[in-house]
PDB file of N, CA and C in Angstrom:
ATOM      1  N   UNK A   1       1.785  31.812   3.764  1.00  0.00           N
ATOM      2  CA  UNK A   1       1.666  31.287   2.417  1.00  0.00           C
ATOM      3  C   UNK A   1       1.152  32.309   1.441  1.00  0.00           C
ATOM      4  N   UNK A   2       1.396  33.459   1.836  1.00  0.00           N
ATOM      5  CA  UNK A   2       1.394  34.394   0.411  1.00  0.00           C
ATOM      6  C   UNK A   2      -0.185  35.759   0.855  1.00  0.00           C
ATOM      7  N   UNK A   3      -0.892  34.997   2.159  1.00  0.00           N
ATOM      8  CA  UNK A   3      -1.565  35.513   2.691  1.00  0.00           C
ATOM      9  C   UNK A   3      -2.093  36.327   3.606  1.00  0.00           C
ATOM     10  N   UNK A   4      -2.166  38.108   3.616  1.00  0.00           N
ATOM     11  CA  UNK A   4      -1.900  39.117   4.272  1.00  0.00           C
ATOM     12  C   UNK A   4      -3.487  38.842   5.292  1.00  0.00           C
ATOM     13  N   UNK A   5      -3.427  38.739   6.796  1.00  0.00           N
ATOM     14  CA  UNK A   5      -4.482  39.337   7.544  1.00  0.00           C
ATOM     15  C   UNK A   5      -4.830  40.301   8.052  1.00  0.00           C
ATOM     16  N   UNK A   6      -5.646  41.423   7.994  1.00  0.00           N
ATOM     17  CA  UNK A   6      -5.923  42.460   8.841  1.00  0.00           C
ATOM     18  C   UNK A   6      -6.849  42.489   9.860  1.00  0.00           C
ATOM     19  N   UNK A   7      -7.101  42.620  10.903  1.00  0.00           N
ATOM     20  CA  UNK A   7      -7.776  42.480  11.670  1.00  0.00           C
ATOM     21  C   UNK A   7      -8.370  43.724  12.431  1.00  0.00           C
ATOM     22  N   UNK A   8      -9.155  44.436  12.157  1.00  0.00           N
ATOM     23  CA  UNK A   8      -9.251  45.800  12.466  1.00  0.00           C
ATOM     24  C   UNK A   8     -11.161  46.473  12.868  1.00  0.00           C
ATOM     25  N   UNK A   9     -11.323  47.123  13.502  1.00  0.00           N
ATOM     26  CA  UNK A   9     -12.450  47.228  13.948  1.00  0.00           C
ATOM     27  C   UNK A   9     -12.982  48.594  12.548  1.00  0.00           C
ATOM     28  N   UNK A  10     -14.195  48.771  12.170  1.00  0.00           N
ATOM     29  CA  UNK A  10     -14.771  49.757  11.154  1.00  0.00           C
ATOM     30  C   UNK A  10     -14.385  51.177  11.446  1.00  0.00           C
ATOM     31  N   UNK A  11     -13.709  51.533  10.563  1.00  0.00           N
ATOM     32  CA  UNK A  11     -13.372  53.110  10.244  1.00  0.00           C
ATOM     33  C   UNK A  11     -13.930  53.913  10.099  1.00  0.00           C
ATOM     34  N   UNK A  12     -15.280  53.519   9.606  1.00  0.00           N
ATOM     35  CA  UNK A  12     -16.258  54.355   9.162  1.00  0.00           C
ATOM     36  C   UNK A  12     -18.414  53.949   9.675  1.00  0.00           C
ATOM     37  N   UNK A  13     -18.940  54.458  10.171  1.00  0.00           N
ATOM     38  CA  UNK A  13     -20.107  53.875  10.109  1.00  0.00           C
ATOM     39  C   UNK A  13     -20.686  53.064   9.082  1.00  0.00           C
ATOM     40  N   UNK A  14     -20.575  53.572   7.748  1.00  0.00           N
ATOM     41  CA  UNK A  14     -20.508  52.872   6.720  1.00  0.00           C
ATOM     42  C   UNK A  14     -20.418  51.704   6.371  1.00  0.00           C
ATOM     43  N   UNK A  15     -19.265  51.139   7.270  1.00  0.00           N
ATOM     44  CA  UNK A  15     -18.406  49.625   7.103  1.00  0.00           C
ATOM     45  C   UNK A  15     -18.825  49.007   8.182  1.00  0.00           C
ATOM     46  N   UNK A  16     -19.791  49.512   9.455  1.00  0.00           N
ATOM     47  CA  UNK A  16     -19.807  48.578  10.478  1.00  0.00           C
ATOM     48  C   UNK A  16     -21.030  47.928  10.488  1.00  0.00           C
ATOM     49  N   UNK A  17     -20.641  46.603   9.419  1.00  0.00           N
ATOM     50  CA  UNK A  17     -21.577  45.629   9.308  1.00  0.00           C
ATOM     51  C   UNK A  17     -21.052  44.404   9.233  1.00  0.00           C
ATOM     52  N   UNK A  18     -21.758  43.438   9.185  1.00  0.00           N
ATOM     53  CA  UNK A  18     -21.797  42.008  10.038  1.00  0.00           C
ATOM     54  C   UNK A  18     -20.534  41.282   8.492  1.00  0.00           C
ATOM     55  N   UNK A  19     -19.353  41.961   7.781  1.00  0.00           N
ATOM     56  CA  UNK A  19     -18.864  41.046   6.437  1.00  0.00           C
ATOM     57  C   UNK A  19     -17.164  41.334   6.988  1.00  0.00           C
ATOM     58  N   UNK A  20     -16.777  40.883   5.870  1.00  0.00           N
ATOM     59  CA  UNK A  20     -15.325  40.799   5.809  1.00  0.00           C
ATOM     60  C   UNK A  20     -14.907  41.694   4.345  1.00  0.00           C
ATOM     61  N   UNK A  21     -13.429  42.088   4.297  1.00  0.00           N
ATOM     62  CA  UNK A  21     -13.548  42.998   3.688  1.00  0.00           C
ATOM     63  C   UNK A  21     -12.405  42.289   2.891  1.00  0.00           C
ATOM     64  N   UNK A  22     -12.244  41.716   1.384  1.00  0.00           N
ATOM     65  CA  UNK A  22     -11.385  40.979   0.609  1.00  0.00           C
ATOM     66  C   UNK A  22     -10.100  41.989  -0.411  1.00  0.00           C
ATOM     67  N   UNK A  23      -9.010  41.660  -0.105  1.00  0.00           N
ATOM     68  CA  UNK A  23      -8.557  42.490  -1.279  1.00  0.00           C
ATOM     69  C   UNK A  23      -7.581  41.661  -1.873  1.00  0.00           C
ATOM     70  N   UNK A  24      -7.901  41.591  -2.900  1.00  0.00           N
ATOM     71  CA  UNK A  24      -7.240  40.925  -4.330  1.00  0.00           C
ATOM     72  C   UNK A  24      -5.522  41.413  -4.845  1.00  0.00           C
ATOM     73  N   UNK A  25      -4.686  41.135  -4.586  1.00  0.00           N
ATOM     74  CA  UNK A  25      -3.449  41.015  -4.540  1.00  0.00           C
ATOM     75  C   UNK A  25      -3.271  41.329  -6.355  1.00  0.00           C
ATOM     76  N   UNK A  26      -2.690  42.284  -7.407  1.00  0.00           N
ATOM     77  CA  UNK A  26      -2.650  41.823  -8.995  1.00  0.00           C
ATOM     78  C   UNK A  26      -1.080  42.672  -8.715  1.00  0.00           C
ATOM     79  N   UNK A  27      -0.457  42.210  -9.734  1.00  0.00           N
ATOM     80  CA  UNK A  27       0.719  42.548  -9.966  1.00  0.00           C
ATOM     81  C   UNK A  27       0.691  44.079 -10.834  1.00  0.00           C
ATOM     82  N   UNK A  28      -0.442  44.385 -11.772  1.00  0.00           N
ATOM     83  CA  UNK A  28      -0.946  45.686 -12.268  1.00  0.00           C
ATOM     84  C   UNK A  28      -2.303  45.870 -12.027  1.00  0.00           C
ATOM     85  N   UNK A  29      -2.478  46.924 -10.988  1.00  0.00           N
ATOM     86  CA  UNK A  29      -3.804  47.608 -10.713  1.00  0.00           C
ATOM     87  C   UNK A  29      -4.374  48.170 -12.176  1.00  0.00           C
ATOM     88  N   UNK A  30      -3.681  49.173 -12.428  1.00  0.00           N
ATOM     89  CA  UNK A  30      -4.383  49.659 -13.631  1.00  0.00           C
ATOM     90  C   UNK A  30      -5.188  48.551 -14.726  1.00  0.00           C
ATOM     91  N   UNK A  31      -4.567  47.411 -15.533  1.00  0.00           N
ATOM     92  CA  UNK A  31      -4.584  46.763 -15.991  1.00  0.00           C
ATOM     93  C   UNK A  31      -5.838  45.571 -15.792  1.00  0.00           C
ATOM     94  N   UNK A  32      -5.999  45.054 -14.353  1.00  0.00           N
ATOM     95  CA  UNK A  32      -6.489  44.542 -13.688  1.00  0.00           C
ATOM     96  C   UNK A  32      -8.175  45.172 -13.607  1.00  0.00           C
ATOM     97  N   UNK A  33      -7.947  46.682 -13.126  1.00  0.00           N
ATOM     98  CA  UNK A  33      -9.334  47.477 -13.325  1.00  0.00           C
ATOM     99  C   UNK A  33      -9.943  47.852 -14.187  1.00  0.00           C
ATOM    100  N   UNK A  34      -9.403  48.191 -15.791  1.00  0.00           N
ATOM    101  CA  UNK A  34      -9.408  48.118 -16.389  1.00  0.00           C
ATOM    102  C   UNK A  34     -10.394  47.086 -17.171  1.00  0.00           C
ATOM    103  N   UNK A  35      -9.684  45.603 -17.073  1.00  0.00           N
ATOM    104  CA  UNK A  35     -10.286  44.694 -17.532  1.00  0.00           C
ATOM    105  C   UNK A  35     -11.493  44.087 -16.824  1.00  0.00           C
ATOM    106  N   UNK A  36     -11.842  44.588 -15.331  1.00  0.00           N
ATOM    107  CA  UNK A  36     -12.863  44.189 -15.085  1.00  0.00           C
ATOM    108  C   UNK A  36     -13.765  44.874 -15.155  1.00  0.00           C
ATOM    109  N   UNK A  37     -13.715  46.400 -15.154  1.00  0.00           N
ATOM    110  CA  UNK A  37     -14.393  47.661 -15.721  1.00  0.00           C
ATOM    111  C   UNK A  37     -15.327  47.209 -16.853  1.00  0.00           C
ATOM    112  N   UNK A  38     -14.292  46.763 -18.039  1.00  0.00           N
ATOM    113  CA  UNK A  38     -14.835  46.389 -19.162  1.00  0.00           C
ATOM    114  C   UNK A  38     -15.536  45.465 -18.981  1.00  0.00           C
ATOM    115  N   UNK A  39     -15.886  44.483 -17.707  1.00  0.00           N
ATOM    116  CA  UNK A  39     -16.699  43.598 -17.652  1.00  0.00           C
ATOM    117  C   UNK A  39     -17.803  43.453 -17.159  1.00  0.00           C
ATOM    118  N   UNK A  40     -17.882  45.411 -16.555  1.00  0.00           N
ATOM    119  CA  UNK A  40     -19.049  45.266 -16.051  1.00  0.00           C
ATOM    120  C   UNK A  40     -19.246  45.602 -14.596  1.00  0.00           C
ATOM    121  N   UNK A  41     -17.911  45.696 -14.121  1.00  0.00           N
ATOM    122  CA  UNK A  41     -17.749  45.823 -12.435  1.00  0.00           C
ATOM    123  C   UNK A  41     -17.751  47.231 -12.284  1.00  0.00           C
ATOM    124  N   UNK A  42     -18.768  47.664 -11.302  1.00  0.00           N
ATOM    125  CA  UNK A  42     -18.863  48.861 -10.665  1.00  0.00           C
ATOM    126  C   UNK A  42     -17.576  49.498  -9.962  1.00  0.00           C
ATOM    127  N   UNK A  43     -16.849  50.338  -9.912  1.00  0.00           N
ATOM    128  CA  UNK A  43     -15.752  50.483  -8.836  1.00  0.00           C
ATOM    129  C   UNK A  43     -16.318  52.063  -8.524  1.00  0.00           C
ATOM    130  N   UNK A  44     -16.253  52.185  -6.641  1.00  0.00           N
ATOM    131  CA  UNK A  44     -16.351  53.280  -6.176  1.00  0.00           C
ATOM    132  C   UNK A  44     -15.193  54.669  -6.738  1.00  0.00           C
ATOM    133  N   UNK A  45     -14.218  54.124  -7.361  1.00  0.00           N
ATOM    134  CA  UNK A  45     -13.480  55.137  -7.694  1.00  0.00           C
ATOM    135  C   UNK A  45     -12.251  54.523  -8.327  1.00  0.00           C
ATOM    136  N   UNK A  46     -11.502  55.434  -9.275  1.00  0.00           N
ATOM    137  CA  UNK A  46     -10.545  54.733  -9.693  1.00  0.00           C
ATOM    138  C   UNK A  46      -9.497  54.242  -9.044  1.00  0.00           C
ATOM    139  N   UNK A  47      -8.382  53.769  -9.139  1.00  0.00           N
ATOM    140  CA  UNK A  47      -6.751  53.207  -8.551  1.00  0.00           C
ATOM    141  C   UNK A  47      -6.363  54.359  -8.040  1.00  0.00           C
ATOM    142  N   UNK A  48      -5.881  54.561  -7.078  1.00  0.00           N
ATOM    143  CA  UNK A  48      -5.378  55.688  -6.479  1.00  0.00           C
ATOM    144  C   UNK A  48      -4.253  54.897  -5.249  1.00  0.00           C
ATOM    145  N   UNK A  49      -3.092  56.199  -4.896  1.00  0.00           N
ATOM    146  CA  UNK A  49      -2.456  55.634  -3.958  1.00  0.00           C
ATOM    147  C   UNK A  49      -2.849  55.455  -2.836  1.00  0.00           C
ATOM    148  N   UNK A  50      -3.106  54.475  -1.633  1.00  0.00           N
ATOM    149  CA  UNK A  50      -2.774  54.639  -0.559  1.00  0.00           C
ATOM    150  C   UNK A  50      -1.995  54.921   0.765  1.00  0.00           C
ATOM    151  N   UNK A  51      -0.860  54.356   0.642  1.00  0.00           N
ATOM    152  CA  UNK A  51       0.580  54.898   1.326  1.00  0.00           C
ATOM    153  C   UNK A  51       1.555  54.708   0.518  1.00  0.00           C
ATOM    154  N   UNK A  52       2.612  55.382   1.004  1.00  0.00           N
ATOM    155  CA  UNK A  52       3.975  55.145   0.534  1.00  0.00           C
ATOM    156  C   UNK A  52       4.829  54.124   1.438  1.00  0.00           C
ATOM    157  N   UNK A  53       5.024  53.225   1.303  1.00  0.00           N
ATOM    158  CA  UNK A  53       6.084  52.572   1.955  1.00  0.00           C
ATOM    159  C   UNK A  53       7.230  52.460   1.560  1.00  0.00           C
ATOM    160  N   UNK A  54       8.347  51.884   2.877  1.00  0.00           N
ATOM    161  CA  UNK A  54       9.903  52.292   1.974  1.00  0.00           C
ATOM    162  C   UNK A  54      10.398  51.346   0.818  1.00  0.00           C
ATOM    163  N   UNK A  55       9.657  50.392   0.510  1.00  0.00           N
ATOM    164  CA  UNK A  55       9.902  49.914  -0.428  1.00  0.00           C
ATOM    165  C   UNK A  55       9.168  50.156  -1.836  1.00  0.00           C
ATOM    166  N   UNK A  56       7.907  50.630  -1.413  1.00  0.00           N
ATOM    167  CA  UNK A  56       6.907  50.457  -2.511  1.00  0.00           C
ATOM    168  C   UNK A  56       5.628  51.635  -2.160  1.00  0.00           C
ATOM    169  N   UNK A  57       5.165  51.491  -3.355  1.00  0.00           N
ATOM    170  CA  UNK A  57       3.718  52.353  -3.082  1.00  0.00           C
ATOM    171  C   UNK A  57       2.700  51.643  -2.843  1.00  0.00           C
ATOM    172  N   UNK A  58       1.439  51.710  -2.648  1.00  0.00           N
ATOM    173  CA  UNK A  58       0.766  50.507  -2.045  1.00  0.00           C
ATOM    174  C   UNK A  58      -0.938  51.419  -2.961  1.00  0.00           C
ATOM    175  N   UNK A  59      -1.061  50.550  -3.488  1.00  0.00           N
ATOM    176  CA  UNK A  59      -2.503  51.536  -4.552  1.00  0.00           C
ATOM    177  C   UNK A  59      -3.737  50.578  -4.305  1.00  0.00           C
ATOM    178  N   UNK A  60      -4.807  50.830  -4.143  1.00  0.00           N
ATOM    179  CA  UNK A  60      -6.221  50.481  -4.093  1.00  0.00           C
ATOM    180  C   UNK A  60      -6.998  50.442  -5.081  1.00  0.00           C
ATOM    181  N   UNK A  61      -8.230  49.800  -5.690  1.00  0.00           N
ATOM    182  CA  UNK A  61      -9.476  50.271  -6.189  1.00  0.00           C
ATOM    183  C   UNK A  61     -10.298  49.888  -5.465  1.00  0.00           C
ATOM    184  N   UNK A  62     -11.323  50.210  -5.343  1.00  0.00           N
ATOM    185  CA  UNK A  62     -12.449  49.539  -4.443  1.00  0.00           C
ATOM    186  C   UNK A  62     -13.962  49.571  -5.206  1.00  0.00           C
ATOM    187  N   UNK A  63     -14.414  48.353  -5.066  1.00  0.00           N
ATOM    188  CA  UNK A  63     -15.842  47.820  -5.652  1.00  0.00           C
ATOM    189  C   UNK A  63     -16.546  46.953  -4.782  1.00  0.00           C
ATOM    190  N   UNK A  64     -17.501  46.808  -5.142  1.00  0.00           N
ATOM    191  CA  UNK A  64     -18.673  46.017  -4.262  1.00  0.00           C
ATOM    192  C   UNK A  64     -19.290  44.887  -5.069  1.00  0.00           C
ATOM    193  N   UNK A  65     -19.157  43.602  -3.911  1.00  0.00           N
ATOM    194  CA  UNK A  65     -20.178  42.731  -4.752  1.00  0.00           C
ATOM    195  C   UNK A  65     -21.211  42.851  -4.787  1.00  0.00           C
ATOM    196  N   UNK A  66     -22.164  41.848  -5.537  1.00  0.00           N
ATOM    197  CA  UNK A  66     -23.720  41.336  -5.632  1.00  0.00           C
ATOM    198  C   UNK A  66     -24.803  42.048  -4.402  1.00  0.00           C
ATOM    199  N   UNK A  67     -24.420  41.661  -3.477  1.00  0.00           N
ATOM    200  CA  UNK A  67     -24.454  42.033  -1.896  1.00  0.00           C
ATOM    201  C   UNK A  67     -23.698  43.411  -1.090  1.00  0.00           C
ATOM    202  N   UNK A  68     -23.171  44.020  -1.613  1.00  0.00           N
ATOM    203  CA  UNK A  68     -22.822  45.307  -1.153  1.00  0.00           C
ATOM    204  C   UNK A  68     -21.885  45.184  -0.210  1.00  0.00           C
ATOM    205  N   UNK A  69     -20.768  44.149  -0.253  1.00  0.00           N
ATOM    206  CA  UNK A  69     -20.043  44.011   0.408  1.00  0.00           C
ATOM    207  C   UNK A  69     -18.659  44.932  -0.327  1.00  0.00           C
ATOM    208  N   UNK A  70     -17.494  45.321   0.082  1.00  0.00           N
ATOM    209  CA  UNK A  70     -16.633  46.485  -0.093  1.00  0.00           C
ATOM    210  C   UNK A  70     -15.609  45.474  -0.021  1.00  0.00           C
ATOM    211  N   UNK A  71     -14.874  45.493  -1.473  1.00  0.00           N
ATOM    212  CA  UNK A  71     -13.673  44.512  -2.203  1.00  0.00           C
ATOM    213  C   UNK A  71     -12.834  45.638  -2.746  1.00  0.00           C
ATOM    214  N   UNK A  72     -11.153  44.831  -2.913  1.00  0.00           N
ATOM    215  CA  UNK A  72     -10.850  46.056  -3.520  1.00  0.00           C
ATOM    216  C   UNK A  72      -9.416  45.123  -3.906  1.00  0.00           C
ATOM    217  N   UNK A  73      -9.238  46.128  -5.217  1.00  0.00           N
ATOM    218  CA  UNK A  73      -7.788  45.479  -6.275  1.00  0.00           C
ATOM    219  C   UNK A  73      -6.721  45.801  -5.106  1.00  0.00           C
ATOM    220  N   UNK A  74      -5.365  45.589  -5.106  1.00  0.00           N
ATOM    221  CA  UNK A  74      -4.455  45.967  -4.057  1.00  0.00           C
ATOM    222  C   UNK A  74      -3.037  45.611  -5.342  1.00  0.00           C
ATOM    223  N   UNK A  75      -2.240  47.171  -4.830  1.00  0.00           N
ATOM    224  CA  UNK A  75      -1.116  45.879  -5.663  1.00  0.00           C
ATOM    225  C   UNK A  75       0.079  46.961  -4.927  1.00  0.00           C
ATOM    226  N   UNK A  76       1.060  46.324  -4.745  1.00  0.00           N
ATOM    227  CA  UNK A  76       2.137  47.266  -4.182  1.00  0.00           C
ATOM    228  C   UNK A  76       3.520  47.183  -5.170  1.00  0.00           C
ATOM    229  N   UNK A  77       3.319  48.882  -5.383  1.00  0.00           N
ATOM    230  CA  UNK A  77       4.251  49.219  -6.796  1.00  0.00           C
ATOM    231  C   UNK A  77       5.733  49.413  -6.506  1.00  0.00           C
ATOM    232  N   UNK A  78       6.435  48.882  -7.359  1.00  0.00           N
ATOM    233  CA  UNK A  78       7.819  49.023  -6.621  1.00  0.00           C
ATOM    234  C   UNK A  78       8.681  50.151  -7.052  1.00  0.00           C
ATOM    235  N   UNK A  79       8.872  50.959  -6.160  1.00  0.00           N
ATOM    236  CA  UNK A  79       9.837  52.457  -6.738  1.00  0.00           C
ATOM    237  C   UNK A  79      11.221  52.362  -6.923  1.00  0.00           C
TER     238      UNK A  79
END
């Protein structure tokens, strides 16, 4: 129903803690970060690509909630 699972053990020491890791699906990353930027939301770094796939590019931002948990925009761009 429109809903991607990953299921994957921590990549990094960093990440190996007791949460789940959410990423927000937007049709424009830029746009999307942007407007929450302006609202105040911390992001570890700007939109950048993550892979190329054969259909699409697949781009990230990543921010943290209240709690220091690791969220991130997701949007897969179509080439």
């Amino acid at each position: 129903g429109g809903v991607r699972l990953m299921l994957s053990g921590a990549e990094e020491p960093e990440f190996d803690h007791p949460s789940s890791d959410l990423y927000f699906a937007v049709p424009d990353i830029q746009a999307a970060y942007g407007k929450l930027k302006e609202s105040g939301v911390h992001f570890e770094g700007e939109p950048h690509l993550i892979a190329k796939m054969p259909t699409h590019d697949l781009w990230m931002a990543f921010f943290r909630d209240s709690e220091g948990n690791l969220l991130a925009l997701m949007s897969e761009v179509a080439r």
